[in-house]
Protein backbone atom coordinates (compact mmCIF):
# COMPACT_ATOMS: atom_id res chain seq x y z
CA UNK A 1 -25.88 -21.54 -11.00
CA UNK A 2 -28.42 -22.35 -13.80
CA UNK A 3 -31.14 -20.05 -12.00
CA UNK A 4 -28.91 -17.18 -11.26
CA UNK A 5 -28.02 -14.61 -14.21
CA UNK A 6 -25.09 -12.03 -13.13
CA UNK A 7 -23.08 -9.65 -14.53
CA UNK A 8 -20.00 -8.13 -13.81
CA UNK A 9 -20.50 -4.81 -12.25
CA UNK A 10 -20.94 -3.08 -8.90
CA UNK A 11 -23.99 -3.89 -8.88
CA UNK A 12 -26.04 -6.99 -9.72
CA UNK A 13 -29.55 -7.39 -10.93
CA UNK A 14 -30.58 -11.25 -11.24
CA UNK A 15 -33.69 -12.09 -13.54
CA UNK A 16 -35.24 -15.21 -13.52
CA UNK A 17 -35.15 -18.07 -15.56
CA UNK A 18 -36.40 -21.72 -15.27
CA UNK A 19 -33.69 -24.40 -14.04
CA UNK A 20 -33.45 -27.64 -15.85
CA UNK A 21 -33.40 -29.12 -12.10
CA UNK A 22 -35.26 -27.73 -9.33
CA UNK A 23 -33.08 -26.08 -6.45
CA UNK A 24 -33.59 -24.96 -3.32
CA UNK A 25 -34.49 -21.57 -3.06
CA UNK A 26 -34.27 -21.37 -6.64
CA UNK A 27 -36.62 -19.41 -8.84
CA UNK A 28 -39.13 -20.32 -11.55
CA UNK A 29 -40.32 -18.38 -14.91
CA UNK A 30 -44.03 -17.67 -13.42
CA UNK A 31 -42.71 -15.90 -10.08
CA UNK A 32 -40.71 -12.82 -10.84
CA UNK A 33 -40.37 -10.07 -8.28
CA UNK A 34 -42.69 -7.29 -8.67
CA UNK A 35 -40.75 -4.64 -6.47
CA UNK A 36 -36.79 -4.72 -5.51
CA UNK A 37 -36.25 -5.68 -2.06
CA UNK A 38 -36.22 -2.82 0.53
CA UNK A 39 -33.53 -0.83 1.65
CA UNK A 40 -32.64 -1.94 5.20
CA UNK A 41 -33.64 1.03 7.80
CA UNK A 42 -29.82 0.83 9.19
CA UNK A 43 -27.86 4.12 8.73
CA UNK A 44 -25.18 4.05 6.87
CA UNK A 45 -22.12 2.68 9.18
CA UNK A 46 -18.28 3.14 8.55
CA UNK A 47 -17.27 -0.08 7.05
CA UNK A 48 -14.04 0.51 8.44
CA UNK A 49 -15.56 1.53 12.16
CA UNK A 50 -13.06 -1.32 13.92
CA UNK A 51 -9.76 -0.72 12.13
CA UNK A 52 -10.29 2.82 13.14
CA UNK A 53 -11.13 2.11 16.76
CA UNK A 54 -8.32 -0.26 17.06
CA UNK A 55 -5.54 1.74 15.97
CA UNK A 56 -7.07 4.82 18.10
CA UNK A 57 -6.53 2.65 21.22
CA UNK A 58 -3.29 1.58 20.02
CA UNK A 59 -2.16 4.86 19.44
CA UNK A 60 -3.34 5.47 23.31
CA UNK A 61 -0.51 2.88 24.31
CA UNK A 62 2.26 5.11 22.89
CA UNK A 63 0.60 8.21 25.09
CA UNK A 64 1.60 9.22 28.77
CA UNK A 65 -1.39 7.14 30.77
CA UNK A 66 -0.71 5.06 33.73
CA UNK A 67 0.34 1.45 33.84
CA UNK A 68 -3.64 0.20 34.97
CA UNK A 69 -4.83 2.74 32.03
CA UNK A 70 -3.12 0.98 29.77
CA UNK A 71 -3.73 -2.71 30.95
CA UNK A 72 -7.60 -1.15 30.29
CA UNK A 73 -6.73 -0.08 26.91
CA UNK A 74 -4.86 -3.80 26.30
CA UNK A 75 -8.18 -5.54 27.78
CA UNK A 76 -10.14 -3.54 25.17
CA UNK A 77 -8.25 -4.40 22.22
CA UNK A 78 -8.61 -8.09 22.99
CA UNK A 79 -12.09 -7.68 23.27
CA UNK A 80 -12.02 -6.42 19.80
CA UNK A 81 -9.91 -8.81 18.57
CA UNK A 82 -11.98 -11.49 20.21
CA UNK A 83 -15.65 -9.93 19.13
CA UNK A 84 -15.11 -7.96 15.80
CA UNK A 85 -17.96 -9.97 13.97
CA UNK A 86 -20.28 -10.15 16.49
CA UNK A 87 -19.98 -6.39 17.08
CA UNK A 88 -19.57 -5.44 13.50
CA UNK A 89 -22.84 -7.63 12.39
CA UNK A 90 -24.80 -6.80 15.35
CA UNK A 91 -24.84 -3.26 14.69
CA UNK A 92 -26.39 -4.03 11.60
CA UNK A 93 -28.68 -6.76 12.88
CA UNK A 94 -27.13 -9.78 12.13
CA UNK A 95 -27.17 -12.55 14.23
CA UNK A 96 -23.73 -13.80 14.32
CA UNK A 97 -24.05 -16.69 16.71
CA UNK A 98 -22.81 -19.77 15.13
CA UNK A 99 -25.77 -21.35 15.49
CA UNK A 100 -27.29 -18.92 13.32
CA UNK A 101 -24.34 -18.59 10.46
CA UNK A 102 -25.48 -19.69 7.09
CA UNK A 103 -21.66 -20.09 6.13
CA UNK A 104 -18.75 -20.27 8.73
CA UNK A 105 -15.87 -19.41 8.13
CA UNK A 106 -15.41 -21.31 4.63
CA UNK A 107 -12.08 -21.22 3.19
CA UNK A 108 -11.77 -19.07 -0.22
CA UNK A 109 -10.97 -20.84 -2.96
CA UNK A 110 -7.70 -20.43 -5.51
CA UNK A 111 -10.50 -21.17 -8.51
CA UNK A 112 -13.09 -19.04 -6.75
CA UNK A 113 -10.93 -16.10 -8.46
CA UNK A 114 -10.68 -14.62 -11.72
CA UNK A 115 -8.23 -13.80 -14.41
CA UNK A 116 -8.00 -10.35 -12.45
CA UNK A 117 -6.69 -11.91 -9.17
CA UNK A 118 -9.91 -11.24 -7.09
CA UNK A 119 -13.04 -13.54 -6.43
CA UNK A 120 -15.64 -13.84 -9.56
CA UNK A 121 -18.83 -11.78 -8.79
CA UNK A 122 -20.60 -14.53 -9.59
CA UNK A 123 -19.30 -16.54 -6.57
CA UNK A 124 -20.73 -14.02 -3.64
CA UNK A 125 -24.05 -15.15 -5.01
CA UNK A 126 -23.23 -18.65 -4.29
CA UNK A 127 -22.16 -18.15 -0.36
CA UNK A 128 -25.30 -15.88 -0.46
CA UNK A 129 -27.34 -19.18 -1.50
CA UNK A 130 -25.35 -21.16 0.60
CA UNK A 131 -26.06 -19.26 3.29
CA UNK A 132 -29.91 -18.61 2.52
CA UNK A 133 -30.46 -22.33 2.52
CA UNK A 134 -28.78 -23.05 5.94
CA UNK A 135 -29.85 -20.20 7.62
CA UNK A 136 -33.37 -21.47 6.77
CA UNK A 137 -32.39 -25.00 7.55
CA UNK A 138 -31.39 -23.77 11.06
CA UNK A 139 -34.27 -22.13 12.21
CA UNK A 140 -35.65 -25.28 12.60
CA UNK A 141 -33.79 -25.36 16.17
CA UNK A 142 -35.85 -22.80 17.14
CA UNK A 143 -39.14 -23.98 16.72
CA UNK A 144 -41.03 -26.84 18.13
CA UNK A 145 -39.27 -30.29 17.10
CA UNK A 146 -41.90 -31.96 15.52
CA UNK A 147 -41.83 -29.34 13.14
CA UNK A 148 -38.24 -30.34 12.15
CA UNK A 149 -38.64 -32.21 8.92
CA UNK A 150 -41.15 -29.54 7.60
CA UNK A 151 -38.28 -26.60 8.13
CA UNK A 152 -36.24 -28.84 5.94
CA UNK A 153 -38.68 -29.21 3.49
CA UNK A 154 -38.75 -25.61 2.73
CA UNK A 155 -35.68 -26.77 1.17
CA UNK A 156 -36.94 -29.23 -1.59
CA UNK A 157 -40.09 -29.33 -4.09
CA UNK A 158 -42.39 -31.93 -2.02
CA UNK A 159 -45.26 -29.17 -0.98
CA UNK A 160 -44.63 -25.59 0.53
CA UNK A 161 -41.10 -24.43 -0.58
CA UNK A 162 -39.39 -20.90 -0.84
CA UNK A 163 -38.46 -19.83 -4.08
CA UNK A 164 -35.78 -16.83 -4.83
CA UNK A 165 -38.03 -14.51 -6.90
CA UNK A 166 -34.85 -11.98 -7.40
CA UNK A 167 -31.18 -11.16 -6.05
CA UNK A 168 -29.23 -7.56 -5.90
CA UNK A 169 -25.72 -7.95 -5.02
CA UNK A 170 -23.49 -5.14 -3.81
CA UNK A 171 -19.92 -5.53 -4.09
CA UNK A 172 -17.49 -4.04 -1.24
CA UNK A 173 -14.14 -4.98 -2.17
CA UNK A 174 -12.51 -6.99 -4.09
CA UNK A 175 -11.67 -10.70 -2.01
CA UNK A 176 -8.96 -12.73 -2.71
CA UNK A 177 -7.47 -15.86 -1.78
CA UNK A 178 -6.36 -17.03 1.04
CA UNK A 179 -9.41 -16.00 3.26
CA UNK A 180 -12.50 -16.81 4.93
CA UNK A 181 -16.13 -15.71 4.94
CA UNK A 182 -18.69 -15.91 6.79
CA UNK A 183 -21.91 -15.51 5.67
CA UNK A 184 -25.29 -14.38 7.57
CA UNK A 185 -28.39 -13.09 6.94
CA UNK A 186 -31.64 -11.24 8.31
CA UNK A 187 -34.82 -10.52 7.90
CA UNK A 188 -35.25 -7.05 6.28
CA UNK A 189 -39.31 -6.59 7.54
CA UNK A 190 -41.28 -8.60 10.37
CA UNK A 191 -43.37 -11.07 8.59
CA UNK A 192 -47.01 -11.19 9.62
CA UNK A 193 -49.61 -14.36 9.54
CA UNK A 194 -50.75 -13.04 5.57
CA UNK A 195 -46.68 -13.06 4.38
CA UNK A 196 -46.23 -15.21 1.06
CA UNK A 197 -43.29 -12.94 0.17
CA UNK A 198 -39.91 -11.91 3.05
CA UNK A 199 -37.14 -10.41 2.24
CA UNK A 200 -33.66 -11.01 3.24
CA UNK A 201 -30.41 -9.17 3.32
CA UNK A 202 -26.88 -11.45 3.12
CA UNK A 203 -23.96 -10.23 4.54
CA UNK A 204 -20.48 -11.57 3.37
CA UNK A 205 -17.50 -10.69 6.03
CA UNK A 206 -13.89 -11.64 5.18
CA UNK A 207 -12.17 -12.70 8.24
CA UNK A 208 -8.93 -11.09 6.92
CA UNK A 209 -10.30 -7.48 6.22
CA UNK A 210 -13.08 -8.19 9.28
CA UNK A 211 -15.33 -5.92 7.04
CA UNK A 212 -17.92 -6.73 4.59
CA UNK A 213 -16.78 -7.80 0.98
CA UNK A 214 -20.53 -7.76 -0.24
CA UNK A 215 -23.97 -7.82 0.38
CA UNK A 216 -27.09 -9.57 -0.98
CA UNK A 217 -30.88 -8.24 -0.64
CA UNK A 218 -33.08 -11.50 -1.54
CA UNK A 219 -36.47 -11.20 -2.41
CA UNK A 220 -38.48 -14.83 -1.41
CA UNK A 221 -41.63 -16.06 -2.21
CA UNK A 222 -43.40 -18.70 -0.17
CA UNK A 223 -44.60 -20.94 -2.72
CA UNK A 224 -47.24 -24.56 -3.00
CA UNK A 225 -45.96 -26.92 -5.38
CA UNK A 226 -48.77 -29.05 -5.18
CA UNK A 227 -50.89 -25.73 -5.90
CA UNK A 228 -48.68 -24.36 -8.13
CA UNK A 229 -49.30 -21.19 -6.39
CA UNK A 230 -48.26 -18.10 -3.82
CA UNK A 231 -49.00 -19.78 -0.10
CA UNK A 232 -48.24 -18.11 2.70
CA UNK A 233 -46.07 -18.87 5.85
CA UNK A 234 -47.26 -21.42 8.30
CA UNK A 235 -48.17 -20.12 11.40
CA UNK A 236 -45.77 -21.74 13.49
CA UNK A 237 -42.89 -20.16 10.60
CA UNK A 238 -44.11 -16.77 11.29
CA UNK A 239 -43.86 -17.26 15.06
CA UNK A 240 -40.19 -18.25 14.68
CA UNK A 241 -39.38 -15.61 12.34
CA UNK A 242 -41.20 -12.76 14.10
CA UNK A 243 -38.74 -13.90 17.11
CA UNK A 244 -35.99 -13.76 15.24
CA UNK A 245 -37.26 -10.35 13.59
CA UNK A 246 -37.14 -9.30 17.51
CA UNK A 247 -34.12 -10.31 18.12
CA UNK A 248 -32.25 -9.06 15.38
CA UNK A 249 -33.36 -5.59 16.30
CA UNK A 250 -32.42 -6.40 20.21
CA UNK A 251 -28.49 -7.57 19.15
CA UNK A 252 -28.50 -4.13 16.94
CA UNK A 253 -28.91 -1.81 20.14
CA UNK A 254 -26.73 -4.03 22.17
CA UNK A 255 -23.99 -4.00 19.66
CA UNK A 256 -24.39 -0.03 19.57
CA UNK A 257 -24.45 0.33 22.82
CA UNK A 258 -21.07 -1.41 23.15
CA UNK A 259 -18.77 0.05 20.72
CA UNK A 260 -20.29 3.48 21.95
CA UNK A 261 -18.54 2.84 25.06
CA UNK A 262 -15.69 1.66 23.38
CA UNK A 263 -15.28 5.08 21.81
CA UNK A 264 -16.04 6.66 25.41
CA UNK A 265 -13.04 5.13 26.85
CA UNK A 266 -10.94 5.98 23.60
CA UNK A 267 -11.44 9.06 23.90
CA UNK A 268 -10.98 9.65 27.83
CA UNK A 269 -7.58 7.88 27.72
CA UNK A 270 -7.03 10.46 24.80
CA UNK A 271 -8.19 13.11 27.33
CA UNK A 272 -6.62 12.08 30.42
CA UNK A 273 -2.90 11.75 27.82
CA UNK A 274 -3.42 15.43 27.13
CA UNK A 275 -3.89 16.71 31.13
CA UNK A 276 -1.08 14.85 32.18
């Protein structure tokens, strides 16, 4: 990635630097980012939330509960099994549809690791631009058809583009191969009609820890070609991503709302085990 400076650490601070070919959602020498992107107003939640939950209702199976208690308990666990990332990135406000995932479920690669048996740092930040550019791309479907072509030229150099101004990357754990990951993002703040600037933050789940291996916050500025200038977002952009801005924060309380009750009925099989 000829517009993407890392290093190896736990923490990543990309500069800027001028490709040699123009990319999408690349960044240029005369846009740098003036202020890191902001911290996302979530709470800090237990990466490990559904292995916990899990093998609390498991444990529940071994307890003295009746038969229909513990086809409940058996229901639950498939739910789980079935819903992890929705439930897991909609707490966060992700929007983990899969008409919404930037990448789905792509298969690791043996020469995506390193000599130290894990996945280069360097690669997260190419799902993470993977998954910027489609998730983009895909909120053309949401927006009136005749706008299509526009949405995908976002994408190239012809007129109004996006350009990554800077990237922070925050490792999790260490990925290896053979895995998936799946790749979302969301919008950090609710652009207005004046935004020229959004920020983003990337989530990267493997599908064989079903937790996050890292995250991305992505700092993009809305940028004229032609003008060789700042622009801001088209109207009819803003509406799009204002909904989605909505929604994002609607999944989040749903998502909330449902593994609360899935602690509830943890803990009253636990509670109805003891007063037998």
């Amino acid at each position: 990635m000829k517009s993407i400076l890392c290093r190896v650490s736990s923490r990543v601070a990309t500069n800027v630097t001028r490709p040699s070919t123009v990319r999408p959602l690349s960044t240029t020498a005369k846009l740098r980012a003036s202020t890191p992107p902001p911290a996302s107003e979530n709470g800090a939640i237990n990466s490990r939330w559904l292995s916990d939950l899990q093998s609390k209702l498991k444990k529940s199976l071994t307890l003295k509960i009746a038969p229909s208690k513990a086809e409940e308990v058996r229901q639950r666990l498939a739910y789980l099994d079935e819903n992890w990332l929705q439930l897991s990135a909609g707490r966060e406000g992700y929007l983990a549809d899969e008409e919404r995932r930037g990448v789905d479920r792509h298969a690791v690669q043996w020469g995506d690791m390193d000599m130290m048996g894990h996945v280069n740092n360097v690669i997260y930040n190419r799902y993470a631009e993977s998954g910027r550019v489609n998730w983009a791309r895909k909120l053309a479907q949401f927006s009136d058809p005749k706008h299509e072509q526009e949405w995908y030229d976002l994408m190239t150099p012809k007129g109004v583009g996006l350009i990554l101004a800077s990237i922070r990357t925050d490792f999790k754990f260490p990925m290896t191969f053979p895995d998936r990951v799946t790749v979302l993002h969301k919008l950090v703040t609710k652009p207005d009609y004046s935004s020229d600037r959004f920020y983003l933050e990337a989530v990267m789940y493997s599908e064989q820890h079903r937790r996050p291996a890292a995250k991305c916050f992505e700092d993009i500025v809305v940028y004229d070609y032609r003008a060789a200038k700042k622009a801001p977002l088209k109207p009819y952009m803003v509406d799009v991503m204002r909904a989605t801005f909505d929604l994002q924060e609607q999944r989040k309380q749903e998502a909330e709302k449902k593994v609360a009750e899935l602690h509830a009925f943890a803990k009253e099989v636990e509670d109805s085990a003891a007063a037998a």
